[in-house]
Protein backbone atom coordinates (compact mmCIF):
# COMPACT_ATOMS: atom_id res chain seq x y z
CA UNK A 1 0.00 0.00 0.00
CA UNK A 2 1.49 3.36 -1.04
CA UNK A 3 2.53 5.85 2.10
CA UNK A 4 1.83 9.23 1.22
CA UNK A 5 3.22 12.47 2.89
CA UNK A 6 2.42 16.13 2.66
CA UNK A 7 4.86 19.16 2.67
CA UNK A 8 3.87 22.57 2.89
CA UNK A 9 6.48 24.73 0.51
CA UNK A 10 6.98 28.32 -1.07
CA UNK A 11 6.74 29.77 1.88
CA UNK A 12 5.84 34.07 2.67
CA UNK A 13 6.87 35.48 5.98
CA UNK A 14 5.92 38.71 7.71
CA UNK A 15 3.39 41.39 6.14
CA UNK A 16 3.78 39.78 2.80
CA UNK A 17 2.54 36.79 4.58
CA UNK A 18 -0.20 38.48 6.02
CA UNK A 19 -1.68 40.41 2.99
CA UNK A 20 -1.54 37.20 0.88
CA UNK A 21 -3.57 35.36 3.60
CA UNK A 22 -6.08 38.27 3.66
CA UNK A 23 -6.51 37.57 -0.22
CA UNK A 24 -6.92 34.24 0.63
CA UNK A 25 -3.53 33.04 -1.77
CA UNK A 26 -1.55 31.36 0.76
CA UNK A 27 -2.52 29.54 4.39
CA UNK A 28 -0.84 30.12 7.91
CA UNK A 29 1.18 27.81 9.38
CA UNK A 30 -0.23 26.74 13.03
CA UNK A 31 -2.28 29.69 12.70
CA UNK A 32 0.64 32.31 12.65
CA UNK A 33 0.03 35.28 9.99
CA UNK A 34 3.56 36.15 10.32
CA UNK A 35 4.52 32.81 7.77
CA UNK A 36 1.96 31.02 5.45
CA UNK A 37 2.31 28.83 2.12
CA UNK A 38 0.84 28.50 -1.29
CA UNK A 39 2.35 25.01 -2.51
CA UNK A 40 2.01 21.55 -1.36
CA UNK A 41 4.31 18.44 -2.60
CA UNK A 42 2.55 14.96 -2.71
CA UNK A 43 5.66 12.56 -1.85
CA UNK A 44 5.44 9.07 -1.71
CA UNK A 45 9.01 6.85 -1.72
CA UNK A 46 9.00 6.70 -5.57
CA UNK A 47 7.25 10.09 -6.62
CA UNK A 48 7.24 13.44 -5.82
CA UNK A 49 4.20 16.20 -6.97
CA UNK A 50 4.66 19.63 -6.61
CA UNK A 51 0.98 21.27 -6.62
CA UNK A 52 -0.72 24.81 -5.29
CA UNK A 53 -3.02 24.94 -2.43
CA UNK A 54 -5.74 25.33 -4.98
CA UNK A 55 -5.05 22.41 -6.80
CA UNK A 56 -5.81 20.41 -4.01
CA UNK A 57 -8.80 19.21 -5.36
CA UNK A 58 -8.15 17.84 -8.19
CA UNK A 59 -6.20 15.05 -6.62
CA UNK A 60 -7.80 11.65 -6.56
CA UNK A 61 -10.53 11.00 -3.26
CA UNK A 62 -8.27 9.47 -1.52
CA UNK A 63 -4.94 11.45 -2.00
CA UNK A 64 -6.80 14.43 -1.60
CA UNK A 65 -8.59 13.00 1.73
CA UNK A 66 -4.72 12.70 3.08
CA UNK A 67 -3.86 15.92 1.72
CA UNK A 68 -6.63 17.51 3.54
CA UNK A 69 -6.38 15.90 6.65
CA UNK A 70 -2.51 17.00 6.85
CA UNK A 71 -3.13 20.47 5.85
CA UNK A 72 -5.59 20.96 8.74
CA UNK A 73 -2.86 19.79 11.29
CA UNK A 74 -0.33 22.06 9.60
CA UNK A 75 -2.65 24.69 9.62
CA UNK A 76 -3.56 24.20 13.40
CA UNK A 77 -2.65 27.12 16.19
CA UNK A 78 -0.19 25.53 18.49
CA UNK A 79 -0.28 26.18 22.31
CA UNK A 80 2.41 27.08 24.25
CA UNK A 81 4.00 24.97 27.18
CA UNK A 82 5.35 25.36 30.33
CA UNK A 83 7.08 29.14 29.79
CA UNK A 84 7.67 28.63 26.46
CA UNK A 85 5.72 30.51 23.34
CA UNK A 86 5.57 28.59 20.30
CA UNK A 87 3.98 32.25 18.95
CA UNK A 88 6.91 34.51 17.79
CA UNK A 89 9.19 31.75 16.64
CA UNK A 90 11.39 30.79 15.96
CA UNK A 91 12.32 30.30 19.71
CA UNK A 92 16.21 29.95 20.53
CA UNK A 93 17.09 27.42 22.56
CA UNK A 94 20.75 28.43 23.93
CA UNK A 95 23.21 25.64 24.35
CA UNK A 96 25.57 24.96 28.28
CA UNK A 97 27.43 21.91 27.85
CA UNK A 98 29.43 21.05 31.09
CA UNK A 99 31.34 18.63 29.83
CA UNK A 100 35.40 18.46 29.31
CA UNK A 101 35.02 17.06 25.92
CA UNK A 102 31.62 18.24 24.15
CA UNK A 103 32.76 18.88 20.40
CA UNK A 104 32.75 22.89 20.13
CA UNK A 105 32.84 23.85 23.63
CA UNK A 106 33.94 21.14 25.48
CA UNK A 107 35.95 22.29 28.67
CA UNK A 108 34.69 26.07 28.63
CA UNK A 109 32.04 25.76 31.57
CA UNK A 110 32.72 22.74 32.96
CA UNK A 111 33.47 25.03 36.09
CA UNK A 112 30.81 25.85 38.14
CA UNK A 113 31.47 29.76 38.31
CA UNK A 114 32.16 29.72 34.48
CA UNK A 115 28.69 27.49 34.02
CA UNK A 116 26.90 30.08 35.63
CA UNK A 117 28.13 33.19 34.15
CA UNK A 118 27.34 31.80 30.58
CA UNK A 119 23.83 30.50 31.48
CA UNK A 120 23.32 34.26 32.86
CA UNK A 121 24.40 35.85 29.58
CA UNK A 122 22.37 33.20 27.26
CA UNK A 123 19.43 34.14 29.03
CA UNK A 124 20.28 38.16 28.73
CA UNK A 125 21.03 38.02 25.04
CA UNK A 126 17.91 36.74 24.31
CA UNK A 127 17.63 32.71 24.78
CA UNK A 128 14.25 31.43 25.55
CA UNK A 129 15.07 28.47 26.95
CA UNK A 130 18.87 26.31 27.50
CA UNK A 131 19.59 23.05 27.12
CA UNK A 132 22.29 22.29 29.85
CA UNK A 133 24.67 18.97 29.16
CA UNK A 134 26.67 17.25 31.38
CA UNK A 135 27.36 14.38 28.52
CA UNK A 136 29.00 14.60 25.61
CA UNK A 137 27.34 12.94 22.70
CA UNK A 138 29.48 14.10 19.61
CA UNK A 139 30.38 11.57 17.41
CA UNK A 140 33.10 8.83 18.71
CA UNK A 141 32.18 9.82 22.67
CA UNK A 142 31.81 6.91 24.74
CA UNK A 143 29.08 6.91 27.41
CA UNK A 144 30.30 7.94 31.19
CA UNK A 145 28.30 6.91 34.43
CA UNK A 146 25.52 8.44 35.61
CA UNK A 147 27.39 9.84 38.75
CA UNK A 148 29.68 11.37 36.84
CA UNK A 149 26.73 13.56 35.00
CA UNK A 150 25.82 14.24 37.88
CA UNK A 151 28.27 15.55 39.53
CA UNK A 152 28.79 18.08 36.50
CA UNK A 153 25.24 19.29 36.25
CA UNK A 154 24.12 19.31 39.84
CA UNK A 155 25.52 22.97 41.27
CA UNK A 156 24.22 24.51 38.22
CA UNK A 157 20.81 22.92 38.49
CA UNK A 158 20.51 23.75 42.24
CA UNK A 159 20.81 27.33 41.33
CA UNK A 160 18.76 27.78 38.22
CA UNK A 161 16.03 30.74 38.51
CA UNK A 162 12.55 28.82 38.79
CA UNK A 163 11.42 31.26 36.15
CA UNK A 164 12.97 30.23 33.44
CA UNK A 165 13.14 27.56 31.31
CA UNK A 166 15.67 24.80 31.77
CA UNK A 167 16.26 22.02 29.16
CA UNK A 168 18.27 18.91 30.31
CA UNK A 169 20.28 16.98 27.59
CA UNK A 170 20.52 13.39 29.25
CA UNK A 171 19.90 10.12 27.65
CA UNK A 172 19.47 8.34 31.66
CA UNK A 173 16.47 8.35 33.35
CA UNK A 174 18.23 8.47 36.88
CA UNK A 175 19.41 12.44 35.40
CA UNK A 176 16.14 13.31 34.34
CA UNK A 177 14.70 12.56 37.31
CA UNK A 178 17.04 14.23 39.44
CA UNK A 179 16.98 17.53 36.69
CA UNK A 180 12.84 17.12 36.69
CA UNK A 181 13.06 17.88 40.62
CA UNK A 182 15.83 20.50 40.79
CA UNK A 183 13.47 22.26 38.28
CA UNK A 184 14.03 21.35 34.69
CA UNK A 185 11.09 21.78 32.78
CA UNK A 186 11.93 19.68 29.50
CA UNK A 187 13.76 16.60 28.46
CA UNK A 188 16.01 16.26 25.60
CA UNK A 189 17.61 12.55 25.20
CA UNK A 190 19.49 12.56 22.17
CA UNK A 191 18.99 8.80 21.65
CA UNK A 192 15.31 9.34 21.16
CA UNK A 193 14.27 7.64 24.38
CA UNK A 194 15.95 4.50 23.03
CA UNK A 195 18.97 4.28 25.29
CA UNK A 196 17.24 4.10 28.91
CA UNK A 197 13.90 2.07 28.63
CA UNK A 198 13.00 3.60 32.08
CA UNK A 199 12.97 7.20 30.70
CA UNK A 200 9.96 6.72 29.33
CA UNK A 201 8.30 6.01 32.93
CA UNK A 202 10.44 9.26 34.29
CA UNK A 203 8.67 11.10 31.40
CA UNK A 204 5.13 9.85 32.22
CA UNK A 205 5.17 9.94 35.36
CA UNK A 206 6.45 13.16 35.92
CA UNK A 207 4.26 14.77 33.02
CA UNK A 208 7.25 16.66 31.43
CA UNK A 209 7.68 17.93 28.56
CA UNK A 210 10.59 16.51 25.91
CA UNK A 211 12.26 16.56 22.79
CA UNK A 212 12.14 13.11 20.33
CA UNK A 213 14.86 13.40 18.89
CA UNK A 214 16.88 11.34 16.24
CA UNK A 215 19.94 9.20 16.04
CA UNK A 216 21.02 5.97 13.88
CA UNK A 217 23.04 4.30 16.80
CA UNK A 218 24.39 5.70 19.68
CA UNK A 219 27.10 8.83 19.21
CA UNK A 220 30.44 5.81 19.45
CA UNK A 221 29.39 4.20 16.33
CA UNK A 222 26.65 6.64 14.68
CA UNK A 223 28.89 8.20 11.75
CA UNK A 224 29.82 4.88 10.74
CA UNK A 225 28.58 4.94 7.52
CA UNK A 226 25.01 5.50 8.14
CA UNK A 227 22.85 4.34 5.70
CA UNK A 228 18.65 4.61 5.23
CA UNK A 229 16.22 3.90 2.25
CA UNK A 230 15.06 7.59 2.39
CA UNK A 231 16.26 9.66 5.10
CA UNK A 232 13.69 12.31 4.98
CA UNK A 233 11.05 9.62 5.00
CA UNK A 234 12.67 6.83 6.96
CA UNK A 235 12.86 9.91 10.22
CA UNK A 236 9.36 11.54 9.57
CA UNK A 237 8.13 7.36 10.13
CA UNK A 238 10.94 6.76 13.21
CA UNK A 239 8.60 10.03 14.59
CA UNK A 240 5.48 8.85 13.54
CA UNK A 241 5.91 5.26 15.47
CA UNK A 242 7.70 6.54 18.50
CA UNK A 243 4.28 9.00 18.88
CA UNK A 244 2.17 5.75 18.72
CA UNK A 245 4.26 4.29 21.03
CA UNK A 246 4.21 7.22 23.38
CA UNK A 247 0.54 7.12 23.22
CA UNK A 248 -0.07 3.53 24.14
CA UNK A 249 1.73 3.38 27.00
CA UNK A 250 -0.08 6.70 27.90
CA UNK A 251 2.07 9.63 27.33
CA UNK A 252 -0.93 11.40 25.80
CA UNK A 253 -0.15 15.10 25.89
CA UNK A 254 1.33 16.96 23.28
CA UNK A 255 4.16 18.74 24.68
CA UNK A 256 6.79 17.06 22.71
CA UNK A 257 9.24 18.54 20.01
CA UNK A 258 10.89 16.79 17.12
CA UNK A 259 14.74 17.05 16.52
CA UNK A 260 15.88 15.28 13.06
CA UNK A 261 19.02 15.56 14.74
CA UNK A 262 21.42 16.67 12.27
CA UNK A 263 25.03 14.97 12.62
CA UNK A 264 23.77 12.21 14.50
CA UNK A 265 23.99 9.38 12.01
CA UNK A 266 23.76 10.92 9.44
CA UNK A 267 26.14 11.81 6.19
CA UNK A 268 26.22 15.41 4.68
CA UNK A 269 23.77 14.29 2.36
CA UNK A 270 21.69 13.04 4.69
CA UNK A 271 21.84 16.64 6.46
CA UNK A 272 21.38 18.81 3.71
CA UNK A 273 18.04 16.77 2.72
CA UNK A 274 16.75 17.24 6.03
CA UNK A 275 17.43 20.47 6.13
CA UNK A 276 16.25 21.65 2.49
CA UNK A 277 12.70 19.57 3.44
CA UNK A 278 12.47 19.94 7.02
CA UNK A 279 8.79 21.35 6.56
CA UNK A 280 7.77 18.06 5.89
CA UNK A 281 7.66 17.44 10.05
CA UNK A 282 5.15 20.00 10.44
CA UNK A 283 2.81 17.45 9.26
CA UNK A 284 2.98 15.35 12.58
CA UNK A 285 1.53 18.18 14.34
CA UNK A 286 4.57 19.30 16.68
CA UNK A 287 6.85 21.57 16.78
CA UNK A 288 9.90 21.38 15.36
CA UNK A 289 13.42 21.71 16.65
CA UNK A 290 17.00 22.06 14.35
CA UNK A 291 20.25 22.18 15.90
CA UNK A 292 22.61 23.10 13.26
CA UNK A 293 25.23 24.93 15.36
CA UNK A 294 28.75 24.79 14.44
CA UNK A 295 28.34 21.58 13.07
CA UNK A 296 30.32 19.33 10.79
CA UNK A 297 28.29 20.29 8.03
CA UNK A 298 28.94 23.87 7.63
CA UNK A 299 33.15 22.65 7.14
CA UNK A 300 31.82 20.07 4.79
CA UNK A 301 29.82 22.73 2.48
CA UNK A 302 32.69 26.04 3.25
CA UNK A 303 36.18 23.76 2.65
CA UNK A 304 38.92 26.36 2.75
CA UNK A 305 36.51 29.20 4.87
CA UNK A 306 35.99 27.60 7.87
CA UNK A 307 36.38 28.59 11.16
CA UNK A 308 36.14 28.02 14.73
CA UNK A 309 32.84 29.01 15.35
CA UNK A 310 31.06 28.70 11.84
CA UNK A 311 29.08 31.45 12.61
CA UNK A 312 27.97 32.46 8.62
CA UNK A 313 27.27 28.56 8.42
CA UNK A 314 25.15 28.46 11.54
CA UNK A 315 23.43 31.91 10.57
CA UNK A 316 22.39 30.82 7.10
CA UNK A 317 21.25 27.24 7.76
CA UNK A 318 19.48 28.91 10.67
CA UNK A 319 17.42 31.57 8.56
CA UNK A 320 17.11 28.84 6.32
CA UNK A 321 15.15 26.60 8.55
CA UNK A 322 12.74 29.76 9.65
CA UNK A 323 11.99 30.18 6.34
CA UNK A 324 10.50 26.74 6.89
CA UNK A 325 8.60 27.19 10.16
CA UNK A 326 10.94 25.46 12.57
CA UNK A 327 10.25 26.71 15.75
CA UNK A 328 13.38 26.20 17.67
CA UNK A 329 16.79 26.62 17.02
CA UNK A 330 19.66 25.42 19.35
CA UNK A 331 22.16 27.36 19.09
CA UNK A 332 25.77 28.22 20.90
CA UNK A 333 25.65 31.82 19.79
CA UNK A 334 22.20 32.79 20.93
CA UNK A 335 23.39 36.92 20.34
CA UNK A 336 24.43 36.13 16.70
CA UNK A 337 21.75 34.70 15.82
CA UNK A 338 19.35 36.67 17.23
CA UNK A 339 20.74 39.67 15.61
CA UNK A 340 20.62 37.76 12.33
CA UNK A 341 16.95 37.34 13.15
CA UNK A 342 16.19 40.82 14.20
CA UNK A 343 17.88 42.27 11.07
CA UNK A 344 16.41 39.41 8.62
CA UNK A 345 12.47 40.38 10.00
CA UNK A 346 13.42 44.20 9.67
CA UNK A 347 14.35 43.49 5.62
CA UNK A 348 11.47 41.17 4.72
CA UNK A 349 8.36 43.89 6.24
């Protein structure tokens, strides 16, 4: 039986995006004016169909059904959660790893003093939310023990401001719990709850909100030439069964994001097609996160004008993905790339 899936495309962002909704030409995505679309593509694993919005009809009963049905989650308002608004996105979610050995920062705030003072200036220059690490999980890191973590989260947890939101990138369910009661108010296991079977109970029973994110293997082996049928397809069905799953065991709310998770697993190929499509997720009905910071990919794609930081690679890939509707971006430089924002929204009114 052929699988069909629904992208929204062509997208129109801020008061272009509004008049062109007023005449009816393009639809918002969840229910924000500020961006809205005019084209759909059709995609099955063997075709691809590139149609407007008011073509819709002419598709057969039952691809038009699908196409329908899709379209009215994509068009859908979402609600915020916890502290976080899903309305002016996208949202930046800042990045504290405490780790000796994460791959861009490793060893810069694994102090608790240091920790601090960064988390502090994410939050001032404009971060919505950060995801703190005590793990690192770039590719070829091995996994340490769950007292060790620990140890390298816990002072900075203990002191987090109630008001804000804190993310906690753990894949153990021992962390989470410990992070869910010293105030953390969302989950982000980069093994896409597949590396601790009890994290899904920590998640239920707690009620918290968390990322699904991801990953072909765990971060030791995961750029060992990964391999899939269709990556863009192969993730947006890893999502789609891990929500079933989430819903029979009776996870049933809907504060969860989805991370693609670019760079784990995944070839620069693979990365660029998730990227280019990424508005392909927005048919699950969640929102969407992309961490494309510093990454692998940008050295891949700039050769001889790299650098340390790949700030112009993060900036563009970053824009890129709003032009798509992601919602979140984690990012290292949250004052960068909010400035690339702010200027970005100024030249598109």
């Amino acid at each position: 039986m052929t699988r069909y899936y629904t992208r929204v495309c062509n997208f129109y962002y801020g008061s272009r995006s509004k008049l062109l909704i007023r005449q009816k030409k393009t639809l918002p995505l969840n229910g924000n004016e500020n961006i809205s679309f005019d084209k759909v593509e059709v995609i099955t694993r063997k075709s691809l169909k590139r149609i407007s919005i008011h073509q819709i009809n002419i598709l057969s009963n039952k691809i038009k059904k699908i196409v329908k049905k899709d379209i009215k989650i994509i068009t859908k308002r979402k609600k915020n959660f916890k502290n976080l608004s899903l309305k002016n996105t996208p949202s930046i979610m800042g990045v504290l790893n405490v780790t000796p050995d994460s791959f861009s920062d490793g060893g810069k705030y694994n102090k608790n003093n240091l920790a601090k003072k960064q988390l502090e200036y994410l939050f001032k220059k404009g971060a919505d939310l950060v995801d703190i690490g005590g793990e690192s999980t770039r590719p070829g890191s091995k996994p340490i023990s769950s007292k060790i973590e620990w140890n390298r989260i816990k002072n900075i947890l203990k002191n987090i401001n109630k008001k804000k939101v804190i993310s906690l990138d753990s894949r153990k369910s021992s962390i989470m719990e410990k992070g869910i009661k010293s105030g953390v108010k969302l989950i982000n296991d980069v093994s896409g709850l597949n590396y601790d079977k009890n994290s899904i109970h920590i998640l239920k029973k707690y009620k918290v909100p968390f990322v699904i994110h991801h990953s072909l293997g765990n971060p030791d082996v995961m750029q060992n030439n990964p391999k899939y049928k269709n990556v863009l397809l192969d993730i947006y069905d890893f999502f789609e069964e891990k929500i079933k799953f989430l819903r029979k065991v009776g996870i049933n709310h809907n504060n969860i994001i989805l991370d693609p998770g670019i760079g784990f697993g995944k070839n620069l190929k693979h990365n660029i097609t998730i990227i280019k499509n990424i508005s392909i997720y927005h048919s699950l009905g969640l929102p969407i996160l992309l961490g494309v910071s510093r990454k692998r990919f940008i050295k891949e794609l700039s050769n001889n004008n790299d650098s340390t930081l790949r700030i112009g690679g993060t900036v563009s890939s970053g824009i890129y993905a709003m032009m798509q509707g992601v919602q979140l971006l984690r990012v290292h430089d949250v004052n960068e790339i909010k400035q690339s924002i702010k200027v970005f929204r100024e030249l598109i009114k």
